[in-house]
Protein backbone atom coordinates (compact mmCIF):
# COMPACT_ATOMS: atom_id res chain seq x y z
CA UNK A 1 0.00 0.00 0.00
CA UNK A 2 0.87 3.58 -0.55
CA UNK A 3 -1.01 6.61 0.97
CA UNK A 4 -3.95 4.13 1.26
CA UNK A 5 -3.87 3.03 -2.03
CA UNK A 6 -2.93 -0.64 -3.94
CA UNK A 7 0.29 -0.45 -5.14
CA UNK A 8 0.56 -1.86 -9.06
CA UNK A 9 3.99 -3.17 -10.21
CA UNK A 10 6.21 -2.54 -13.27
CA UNK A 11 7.56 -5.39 -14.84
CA UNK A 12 10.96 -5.43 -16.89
CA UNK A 13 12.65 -8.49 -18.19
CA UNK A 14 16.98 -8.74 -17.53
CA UNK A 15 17.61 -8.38 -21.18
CA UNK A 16 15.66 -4.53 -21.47
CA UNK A 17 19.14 -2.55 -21.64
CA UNK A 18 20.34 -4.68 -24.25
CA UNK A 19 17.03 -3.82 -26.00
CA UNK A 20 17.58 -0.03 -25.76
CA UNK A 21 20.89 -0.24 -26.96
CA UNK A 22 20.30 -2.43 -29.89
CA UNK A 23 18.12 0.28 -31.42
CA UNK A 24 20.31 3.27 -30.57
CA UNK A 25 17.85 4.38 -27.83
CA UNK A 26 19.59 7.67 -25.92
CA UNK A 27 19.78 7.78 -22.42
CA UNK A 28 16.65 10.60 -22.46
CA UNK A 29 14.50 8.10 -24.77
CA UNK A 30 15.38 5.32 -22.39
CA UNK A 31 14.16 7.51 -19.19
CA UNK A 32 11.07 8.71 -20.79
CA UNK A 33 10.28 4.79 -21.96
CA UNK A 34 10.60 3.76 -18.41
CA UNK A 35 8.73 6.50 -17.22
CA UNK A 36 5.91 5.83 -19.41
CA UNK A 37 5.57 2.48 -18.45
CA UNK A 38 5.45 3.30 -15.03
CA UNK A 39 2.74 5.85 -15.23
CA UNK A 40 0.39 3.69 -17.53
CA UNK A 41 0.77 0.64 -15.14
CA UNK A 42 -0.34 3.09 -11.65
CA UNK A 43 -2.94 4.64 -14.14
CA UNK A 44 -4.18 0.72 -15.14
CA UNK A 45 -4.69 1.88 -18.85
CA UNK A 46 -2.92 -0.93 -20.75
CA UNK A 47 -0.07 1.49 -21.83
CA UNK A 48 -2.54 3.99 -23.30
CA UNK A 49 -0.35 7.46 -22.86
CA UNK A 50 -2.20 10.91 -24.13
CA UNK A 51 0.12 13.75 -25.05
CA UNK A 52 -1.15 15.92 -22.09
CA UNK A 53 0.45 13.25 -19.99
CA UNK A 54 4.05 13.28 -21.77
CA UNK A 55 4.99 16.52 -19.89
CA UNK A 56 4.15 15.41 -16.84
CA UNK A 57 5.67 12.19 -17.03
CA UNK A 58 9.13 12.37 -18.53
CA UNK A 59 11.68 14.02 -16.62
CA UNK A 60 13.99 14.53 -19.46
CA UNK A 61 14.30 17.99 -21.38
CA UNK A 62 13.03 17.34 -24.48
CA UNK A 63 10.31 14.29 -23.94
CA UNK A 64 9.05 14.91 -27.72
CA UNK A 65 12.05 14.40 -28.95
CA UNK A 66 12.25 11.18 -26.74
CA UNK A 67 8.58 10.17 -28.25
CA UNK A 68 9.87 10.23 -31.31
CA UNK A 69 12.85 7.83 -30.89
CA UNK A 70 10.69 5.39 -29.23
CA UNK A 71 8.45 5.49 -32.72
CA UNK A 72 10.55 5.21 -34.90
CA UNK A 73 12.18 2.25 -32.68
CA UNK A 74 8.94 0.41 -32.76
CA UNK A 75 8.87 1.17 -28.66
CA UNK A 76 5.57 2.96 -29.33
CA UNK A 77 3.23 3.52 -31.38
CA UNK A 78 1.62 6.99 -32.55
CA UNK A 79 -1.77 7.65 -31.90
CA UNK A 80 -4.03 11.23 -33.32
CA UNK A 81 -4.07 11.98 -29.23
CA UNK A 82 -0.85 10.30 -27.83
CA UNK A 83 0.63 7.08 -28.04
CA UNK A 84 0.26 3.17 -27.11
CA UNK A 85 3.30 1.59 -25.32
CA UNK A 86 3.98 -1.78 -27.52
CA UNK A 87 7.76 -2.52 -25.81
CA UNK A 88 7.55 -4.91 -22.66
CA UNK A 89 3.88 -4.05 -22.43
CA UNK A 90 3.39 -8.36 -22.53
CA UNK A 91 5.08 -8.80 -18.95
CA UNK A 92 2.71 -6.18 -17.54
CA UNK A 93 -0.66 -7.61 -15.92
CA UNK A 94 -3.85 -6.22 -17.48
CA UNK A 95 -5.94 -4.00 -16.05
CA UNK A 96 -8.94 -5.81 -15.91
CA UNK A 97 -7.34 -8.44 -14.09
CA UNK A 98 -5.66 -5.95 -11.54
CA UNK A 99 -9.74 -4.97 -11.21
CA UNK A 100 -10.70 -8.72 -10.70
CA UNK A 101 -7.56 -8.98 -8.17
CA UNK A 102 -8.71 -5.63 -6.47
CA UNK A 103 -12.03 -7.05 -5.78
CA UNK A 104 -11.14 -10.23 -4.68
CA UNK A 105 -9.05 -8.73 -1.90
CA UNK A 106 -11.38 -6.37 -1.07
CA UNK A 107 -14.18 -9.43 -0.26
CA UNK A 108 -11.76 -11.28 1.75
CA UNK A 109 -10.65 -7.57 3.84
CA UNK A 110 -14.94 -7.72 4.26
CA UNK A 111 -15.09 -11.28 5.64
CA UNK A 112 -12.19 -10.95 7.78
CA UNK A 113 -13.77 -7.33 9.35
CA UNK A 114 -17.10 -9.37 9.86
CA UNK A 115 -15.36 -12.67 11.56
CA UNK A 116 -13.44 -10.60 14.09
CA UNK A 117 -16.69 -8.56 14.96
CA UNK A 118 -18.61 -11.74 15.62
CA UNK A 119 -20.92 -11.46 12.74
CA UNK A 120 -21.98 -13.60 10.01
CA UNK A 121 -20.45 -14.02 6.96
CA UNK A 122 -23.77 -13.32 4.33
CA UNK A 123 -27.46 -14.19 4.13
CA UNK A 124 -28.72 -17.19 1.07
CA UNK A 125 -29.16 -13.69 -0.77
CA UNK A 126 -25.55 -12.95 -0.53
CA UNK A 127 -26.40 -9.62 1.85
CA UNK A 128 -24.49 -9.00 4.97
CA UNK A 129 -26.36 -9.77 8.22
CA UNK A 130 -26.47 -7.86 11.69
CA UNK A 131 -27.27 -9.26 14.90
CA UNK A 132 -30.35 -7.55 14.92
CA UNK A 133 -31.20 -9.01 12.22
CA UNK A 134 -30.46 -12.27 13.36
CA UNK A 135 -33.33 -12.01 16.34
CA UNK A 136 -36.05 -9.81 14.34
CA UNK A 137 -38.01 -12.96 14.25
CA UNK A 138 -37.30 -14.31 17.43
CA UNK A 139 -40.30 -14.54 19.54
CA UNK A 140 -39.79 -12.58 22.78
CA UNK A 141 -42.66 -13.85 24.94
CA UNK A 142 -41.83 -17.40 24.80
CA UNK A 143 -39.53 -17.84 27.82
CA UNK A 144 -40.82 -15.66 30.03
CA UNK A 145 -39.82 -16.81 33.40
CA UNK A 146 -41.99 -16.83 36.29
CA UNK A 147 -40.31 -15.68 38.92
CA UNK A 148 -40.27 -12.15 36.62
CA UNK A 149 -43.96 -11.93 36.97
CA UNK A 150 -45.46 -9.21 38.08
CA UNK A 151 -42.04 -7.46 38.36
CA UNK A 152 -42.33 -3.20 38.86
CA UNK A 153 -46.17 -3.61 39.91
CA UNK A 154 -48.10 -3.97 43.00
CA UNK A 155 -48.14 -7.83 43.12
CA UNK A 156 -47.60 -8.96 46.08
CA UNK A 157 -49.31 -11.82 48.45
CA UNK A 158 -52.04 -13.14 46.69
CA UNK A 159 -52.11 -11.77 43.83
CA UNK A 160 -48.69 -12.61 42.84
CA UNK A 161 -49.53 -16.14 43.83
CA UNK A 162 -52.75 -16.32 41.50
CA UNK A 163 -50.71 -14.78 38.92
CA UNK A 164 -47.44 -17.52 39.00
CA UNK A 165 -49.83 -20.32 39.44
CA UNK A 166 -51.50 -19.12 35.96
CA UNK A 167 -48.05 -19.28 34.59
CA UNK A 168 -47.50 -22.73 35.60
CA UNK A 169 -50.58 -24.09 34.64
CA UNK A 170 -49.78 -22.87 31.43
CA UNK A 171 -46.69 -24.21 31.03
CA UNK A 172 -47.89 -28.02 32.54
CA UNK A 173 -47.66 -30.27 29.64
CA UNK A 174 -51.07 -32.09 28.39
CA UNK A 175 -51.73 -35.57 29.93
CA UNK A 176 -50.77 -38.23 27.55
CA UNK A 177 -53.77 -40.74 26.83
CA UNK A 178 -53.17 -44.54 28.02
CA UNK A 179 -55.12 -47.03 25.75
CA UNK A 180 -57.72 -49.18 27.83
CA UNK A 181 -57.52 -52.65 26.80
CA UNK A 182 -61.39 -53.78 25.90
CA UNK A 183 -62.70 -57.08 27.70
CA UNK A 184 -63.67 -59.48 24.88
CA UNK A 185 -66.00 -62.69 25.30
CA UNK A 186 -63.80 -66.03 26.12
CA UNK A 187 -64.51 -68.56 23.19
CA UNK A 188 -66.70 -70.89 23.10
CA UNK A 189 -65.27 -74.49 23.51
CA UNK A 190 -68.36 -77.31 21.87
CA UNK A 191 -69.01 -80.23 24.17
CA UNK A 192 -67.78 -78.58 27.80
CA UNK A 193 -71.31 -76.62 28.04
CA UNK A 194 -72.75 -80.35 28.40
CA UNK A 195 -70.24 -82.17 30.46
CA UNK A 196 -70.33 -79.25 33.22
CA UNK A 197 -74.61 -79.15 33.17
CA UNK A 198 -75.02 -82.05 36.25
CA UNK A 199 -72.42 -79.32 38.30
CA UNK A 200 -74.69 -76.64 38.41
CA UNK A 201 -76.77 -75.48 40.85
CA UNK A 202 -80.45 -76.00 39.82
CA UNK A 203 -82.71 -72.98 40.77
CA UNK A 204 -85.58 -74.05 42.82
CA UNK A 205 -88.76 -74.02 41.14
């Protein structure tokens, strides 16, 4: 980071001296080259330079003269409002992905903030969540306890009594039916109706 902001990197490969001097680059054309890659890769603009920037990039004393070497090199090329950096400009990453790699830290920066506050991560919907949010549907009333009836009012004795004892009944769970087994008729064995008949006691007439 640098005064709060991402810092983007320059890349050059080992053989980019040996590059300048096989074209005949000067020492001012070399600065100004460097320079403009620098300022196109903090800008994120693909190596896109407009010729209001040239001035205030190149710290040389004649930067269009410097433009022009890097032209006619092939180092750049000219464009009706500035030019397009073309030299080393396939080592550098692209801005889009310097967007998709901004983002990405920024979402993990969010999670991280959120875990070491205590709070969840996102809702189904993908929307942060607060703790109040977390209880908006939480019934209140449900877990009352008794022993905080009545509490700041005139409740005592009897009153306070009728008023727990309400709470209680409440609270008593249903009674749970118990099946009653039904009585059925003993079968009938054939034959034992006549053998027992002499046994019983005849009514008198």
């Amino acid at each position: 980071m640098s005064g709060g902001r991402e810092v983007t990197w320059t890349k050059l490969s080992d053989d980019f001296p040996e590059d300048c001097a096989r074209v005949g680059l000067s020492d001012a054309a070399v600065r100004t080259h460097l320079e403009g890659l620098v300022w196109a890769m903090r800008r994120e603009n693909d190596g896109r330079l407009f010729t209001r920037d040239l001035a205030r990039l190149a710290d040389t004393p004649d930067p269009a003269a410097a433009a022009v070497e890097l032209v006619a090199a092939g180092f750049w090329t000219q464009l009706p409002d500035g030019w397009q950096i073309e030299h080393q400009m396939d080592l550098q990453v692209e801005s889009e992905v310097i967007m998709a790699r901004r983002k990405a830290n920024a979402e993990r920066q969010r999670r991280k903030r959120l875990k070491a506050a205590g709070l969840p991560d996102a809702d189904p919907d993908g929307m942060p969540l607060s703790r109040r949010d977390d209880t908006r549907d939480t019934p209140r009333d449900d877990t009352r306890d008794p022993g905080l009836v009545c509490s700041g009012q005139d409740c005592s004795g009897e009153k306070a009594l009728r008023a727990t004892s309400e709470i209680q009944e409440q609270q008593q769970p249903e009674p749970f039916p118990v099946p009653v087994p039904v009585p059925q008729a003993l079968p009938v064995v054939e034959g034992v109706a006549d053998e027992l008949a002499p046994f019983r006691r005849r009514r008198p007439a």
